[in-house]
Protein backbone atom coordinates (compact mmCIF):
# COMPACT_ATOMS: atom_id res chain seq x y z
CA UNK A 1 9.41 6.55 -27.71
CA UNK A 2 7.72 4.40 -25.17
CA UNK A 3 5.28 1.47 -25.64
CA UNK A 4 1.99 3.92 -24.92
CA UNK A 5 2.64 6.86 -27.51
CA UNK A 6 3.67 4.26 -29.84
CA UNK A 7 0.45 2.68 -29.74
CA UNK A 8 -0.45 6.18 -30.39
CA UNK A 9 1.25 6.96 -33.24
CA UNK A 10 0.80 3.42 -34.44
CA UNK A 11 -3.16 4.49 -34.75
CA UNK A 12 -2.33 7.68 -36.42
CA UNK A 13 0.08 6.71 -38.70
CA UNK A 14 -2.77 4.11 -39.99
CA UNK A 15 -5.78 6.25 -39.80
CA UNK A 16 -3.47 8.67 -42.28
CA UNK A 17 -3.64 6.43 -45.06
CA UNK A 18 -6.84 4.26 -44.47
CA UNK A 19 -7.87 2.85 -46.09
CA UNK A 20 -4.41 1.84 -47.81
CA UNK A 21 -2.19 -0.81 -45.17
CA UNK A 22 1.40 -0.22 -44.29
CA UNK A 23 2.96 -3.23 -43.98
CA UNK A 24 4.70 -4.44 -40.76
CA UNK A 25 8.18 -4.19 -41.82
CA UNK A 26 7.65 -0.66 -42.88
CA UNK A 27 6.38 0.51 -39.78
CA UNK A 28 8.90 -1.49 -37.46
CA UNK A 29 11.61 1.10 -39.93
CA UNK A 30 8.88 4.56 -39.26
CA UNK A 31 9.30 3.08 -35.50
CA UNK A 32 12.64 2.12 -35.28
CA UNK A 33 11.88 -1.25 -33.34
CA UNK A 34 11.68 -4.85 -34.99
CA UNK A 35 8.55 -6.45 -37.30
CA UNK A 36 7.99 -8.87 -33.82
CA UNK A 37 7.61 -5.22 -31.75
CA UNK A 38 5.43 -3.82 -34.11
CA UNK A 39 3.19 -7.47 -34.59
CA UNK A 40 2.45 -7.21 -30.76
CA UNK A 41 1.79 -3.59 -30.58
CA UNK A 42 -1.15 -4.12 -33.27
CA UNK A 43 -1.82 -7.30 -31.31
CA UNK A 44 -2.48 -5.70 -28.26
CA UNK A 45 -4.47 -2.75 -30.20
CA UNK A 46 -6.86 -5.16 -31.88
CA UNK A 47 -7.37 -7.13 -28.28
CA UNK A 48 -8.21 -3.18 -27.26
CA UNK A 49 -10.81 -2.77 -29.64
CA UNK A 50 -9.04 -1.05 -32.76
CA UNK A 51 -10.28 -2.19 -35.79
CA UNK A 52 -7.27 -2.86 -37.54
CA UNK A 53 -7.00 -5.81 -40.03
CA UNK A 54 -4.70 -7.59 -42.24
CA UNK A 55 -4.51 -7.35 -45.57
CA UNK A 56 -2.66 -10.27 -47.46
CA UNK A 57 -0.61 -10.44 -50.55
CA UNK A 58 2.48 -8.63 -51.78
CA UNK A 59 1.15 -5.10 -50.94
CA UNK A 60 -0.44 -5.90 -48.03
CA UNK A 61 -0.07 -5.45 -44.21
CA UNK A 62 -2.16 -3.36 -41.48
CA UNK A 63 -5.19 -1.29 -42.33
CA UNK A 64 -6.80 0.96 -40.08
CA UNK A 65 -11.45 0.46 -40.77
CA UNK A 66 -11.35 4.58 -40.63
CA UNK A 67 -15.29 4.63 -41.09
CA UNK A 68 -15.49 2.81 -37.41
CA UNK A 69 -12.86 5.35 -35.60
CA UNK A 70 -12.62 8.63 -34.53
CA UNK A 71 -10.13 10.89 -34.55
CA UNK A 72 -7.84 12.02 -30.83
CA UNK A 73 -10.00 14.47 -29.20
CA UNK A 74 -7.91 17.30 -28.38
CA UNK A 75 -9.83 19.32 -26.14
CA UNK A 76 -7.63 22.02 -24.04
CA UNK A 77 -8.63 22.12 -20.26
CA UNK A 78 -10.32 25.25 -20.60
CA UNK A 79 -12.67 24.13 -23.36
CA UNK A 80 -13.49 20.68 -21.57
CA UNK A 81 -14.61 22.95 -18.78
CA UNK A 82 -16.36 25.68 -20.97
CA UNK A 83 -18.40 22.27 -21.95
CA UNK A 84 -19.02 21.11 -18.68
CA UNK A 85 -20.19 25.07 -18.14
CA UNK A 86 -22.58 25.05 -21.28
CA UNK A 87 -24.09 21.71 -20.43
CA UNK A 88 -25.67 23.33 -17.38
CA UNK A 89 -28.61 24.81 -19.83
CA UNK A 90 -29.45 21.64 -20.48
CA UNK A 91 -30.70 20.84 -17.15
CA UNK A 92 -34.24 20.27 -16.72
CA UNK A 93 -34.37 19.10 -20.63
CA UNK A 94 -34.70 15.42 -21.54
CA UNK A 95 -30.99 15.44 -22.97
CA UNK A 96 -29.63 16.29 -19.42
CA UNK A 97 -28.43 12.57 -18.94
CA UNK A 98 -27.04 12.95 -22.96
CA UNK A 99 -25.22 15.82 -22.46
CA UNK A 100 -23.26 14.72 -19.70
CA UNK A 101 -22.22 11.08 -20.61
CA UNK A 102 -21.54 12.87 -23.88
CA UNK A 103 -18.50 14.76 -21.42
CA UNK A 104 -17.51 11.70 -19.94
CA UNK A 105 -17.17 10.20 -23.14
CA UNK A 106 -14.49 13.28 -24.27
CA UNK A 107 -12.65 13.69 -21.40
CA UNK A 108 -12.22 10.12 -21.04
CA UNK A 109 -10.70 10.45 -25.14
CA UNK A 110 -8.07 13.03 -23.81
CA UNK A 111 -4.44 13.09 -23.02
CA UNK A 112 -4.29 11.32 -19.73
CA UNK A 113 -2.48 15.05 -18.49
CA UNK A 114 -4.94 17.31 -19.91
CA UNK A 115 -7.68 15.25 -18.39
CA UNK A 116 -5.84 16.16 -15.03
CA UNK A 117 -5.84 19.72 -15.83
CA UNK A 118 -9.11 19.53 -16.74
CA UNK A 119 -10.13 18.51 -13.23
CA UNK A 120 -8.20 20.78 -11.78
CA UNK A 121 -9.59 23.81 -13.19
CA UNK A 122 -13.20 22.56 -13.10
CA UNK A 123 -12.53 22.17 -8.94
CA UNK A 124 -12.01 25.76 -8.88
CA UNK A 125 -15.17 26.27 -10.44
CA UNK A 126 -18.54 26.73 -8.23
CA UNK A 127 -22.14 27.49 -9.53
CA UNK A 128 -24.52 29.15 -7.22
CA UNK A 129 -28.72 28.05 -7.59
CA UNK A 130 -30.07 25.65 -10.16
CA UNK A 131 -29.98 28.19 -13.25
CA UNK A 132 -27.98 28.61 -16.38
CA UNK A 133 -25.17 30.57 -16.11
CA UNK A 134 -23.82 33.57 -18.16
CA UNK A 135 -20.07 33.42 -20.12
CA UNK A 136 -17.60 32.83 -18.08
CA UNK A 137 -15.38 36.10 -18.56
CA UNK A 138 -12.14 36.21 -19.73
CA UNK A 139 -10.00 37.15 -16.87
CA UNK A 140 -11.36 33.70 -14.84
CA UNK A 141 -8.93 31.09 -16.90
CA UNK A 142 -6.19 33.40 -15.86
CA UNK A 143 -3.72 30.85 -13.23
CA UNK A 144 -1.40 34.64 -12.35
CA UNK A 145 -1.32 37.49 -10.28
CA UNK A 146 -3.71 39.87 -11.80
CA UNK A 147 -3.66 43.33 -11.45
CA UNK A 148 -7.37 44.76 -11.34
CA UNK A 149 -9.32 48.11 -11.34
CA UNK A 150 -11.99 47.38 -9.26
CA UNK A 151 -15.28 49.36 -9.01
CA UNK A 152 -17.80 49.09 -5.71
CA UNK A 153 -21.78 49.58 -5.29
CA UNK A 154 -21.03 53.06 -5.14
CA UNK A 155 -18.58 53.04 -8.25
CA UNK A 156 -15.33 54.01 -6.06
CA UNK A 157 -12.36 52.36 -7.85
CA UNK A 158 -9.74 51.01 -6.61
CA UNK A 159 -6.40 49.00 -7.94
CA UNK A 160 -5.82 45.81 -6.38
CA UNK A 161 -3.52 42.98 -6.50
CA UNK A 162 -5.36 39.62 -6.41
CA UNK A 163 -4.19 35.64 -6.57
CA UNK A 164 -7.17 33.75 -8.07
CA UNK A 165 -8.72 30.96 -5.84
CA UNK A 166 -11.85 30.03 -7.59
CA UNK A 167 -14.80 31.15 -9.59
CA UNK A 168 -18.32 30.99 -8.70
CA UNK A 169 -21.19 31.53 -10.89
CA UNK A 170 -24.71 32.24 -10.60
CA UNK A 171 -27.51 33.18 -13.10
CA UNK A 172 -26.83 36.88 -13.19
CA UNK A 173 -22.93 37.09 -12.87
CA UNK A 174 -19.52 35.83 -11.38
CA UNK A 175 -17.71 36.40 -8.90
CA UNK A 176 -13.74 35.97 -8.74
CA UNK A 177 -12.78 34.81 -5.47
CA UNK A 178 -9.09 35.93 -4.76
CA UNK A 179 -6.88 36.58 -2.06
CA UNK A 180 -6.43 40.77 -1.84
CA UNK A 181 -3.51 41.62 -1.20
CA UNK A 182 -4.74 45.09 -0.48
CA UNK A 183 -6.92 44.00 2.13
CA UNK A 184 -5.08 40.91 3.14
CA UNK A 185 -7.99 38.53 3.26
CA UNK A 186 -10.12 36.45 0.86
CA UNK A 187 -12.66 38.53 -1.38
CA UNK A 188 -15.30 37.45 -3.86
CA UNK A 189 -15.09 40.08 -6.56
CA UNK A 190 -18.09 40.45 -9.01
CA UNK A 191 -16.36 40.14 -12.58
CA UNK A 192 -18.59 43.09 -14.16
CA UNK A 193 -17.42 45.30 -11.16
CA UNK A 194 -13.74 44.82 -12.65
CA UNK A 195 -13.09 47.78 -14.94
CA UNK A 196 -9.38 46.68 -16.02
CA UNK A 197 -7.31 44.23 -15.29
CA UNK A 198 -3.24 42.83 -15.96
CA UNK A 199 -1.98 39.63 -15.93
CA UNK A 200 1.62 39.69 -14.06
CA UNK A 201 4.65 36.72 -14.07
CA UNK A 202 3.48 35.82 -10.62
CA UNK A 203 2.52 32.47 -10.28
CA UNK A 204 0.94 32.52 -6.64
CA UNK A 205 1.74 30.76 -3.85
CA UNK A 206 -0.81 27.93 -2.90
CA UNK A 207 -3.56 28.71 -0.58
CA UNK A 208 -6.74 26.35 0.30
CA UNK A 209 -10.12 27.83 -0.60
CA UNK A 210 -11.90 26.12 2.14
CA UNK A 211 -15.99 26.01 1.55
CA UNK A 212 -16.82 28.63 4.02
CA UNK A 213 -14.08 31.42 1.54
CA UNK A 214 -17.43 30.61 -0.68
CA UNK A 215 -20.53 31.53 2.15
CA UNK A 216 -21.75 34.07 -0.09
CA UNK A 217 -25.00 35.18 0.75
CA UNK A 218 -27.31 33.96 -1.85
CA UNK A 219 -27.35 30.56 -1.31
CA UNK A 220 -25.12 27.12 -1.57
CA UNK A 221 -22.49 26.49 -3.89
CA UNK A 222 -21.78 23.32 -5.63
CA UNK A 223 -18.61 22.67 -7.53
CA UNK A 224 -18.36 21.75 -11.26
CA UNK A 225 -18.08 18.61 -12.59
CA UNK A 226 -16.52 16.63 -15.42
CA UNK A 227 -17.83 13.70 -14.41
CA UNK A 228 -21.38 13.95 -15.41
């Protein structure tokens, strides 16, 4: 285990049976590493801002203040962005500003990975106009060749093979904007035009979406953000 998901654990392992301490030795055996390991470790956590403290006497040690933490936010990348998504009906309210340093605050509390993947997803993300948006649909988290049914103005459908790009939404609906394979160019698909649809193995290959793959005619897009 290295020093950082020690630290980690360290944390957890006290916030499990705050407010009763586990004493040094003990958790130098739970971490297989000596008493002068573990003695900087909860150093370097109470330099950090963890309120752990000492607790003397024969059945003493290190005691996590439990009423003063909170526990690992474990937000998947998809919910972080569903958040980021749902904090858009709070624009034009006075919590606006609350809302969104309330995201900064949780994605800054995730795993330094899912945080990434987080980002990532949200960059694929675009919202058209200044309104609220409508759920995303299912089929947009999907990162795999789909296989779609896909209905026109005039209700023709057709099957298509598609590798999602990005997602824009706009008050009304969303679009999925994918590279056809059928028609061999870049499409923005309306999501409640797509009948059906199958999720292959494929991972596809990478393509840019480059802004003007997202000129669609009702105005600019801007892209999500996580940062607030």
């Amino acid at each position: 285990m290295n020093r950082t998901d020690r630290l980690y654990a360290l944390v957890e392992e006290l916030r499990a049976v705050a407010p009763r301490p586990r004493s040094a030795r003990w958790l130098a055996n739970r971490f297989e590493v000596s008493v002068r390991t573990i003695e900087r470790d909860i150093s370097a956590l109470q330099q950090s801002g963890v309120p752990i403290y000492a607790e003397t006497g024969r059945t003493g040690g290190y005691c996590l203040d439990k009423a003063h933490t909170m526990p690992p936010v474990n937000l998947t990348p998809g919910e972080a962005v569903a958040m980021a998504l749902a904090l858009r009906h709070l624009d034009g309210t006075p919590f606006r500003a609350e809302g969104r340093s309330a995201l900064r605050k949780l994605v800054a509390a995730m795993r330094q990975e899912d945080a990434d993947a987080a980002k990532d997803l949200a960059a694929c993300v675009h919202l058209l106009g200044d309104g609220p948006v409508p759920p995303m649909p299912p089929v947009l988290n999907i990162r795999r060749v789909l296989r779609i049914r896909y209905a026109d103005r005039q209700g023709a459908v057709t099957r298509r093979e598609v590798e999602p790009l990005g997602y824009v939404g706009r008050p009304t609906h969303w679009y999925l904007v994918a590279w056809c394979r059928l028609r061999q160019e870049i499409r923005a698909f309306r999501t409640d035009r797509i009948t059906s649809f199958s999720v292959t193995a494929e991972v596809p290959p990478p393509r840019p979406l480059r802004r003007e793959d997202l000129d669609i005619p009702y105005g600019d897009v801007e892209p999500l953000s996580l940062a607030g």
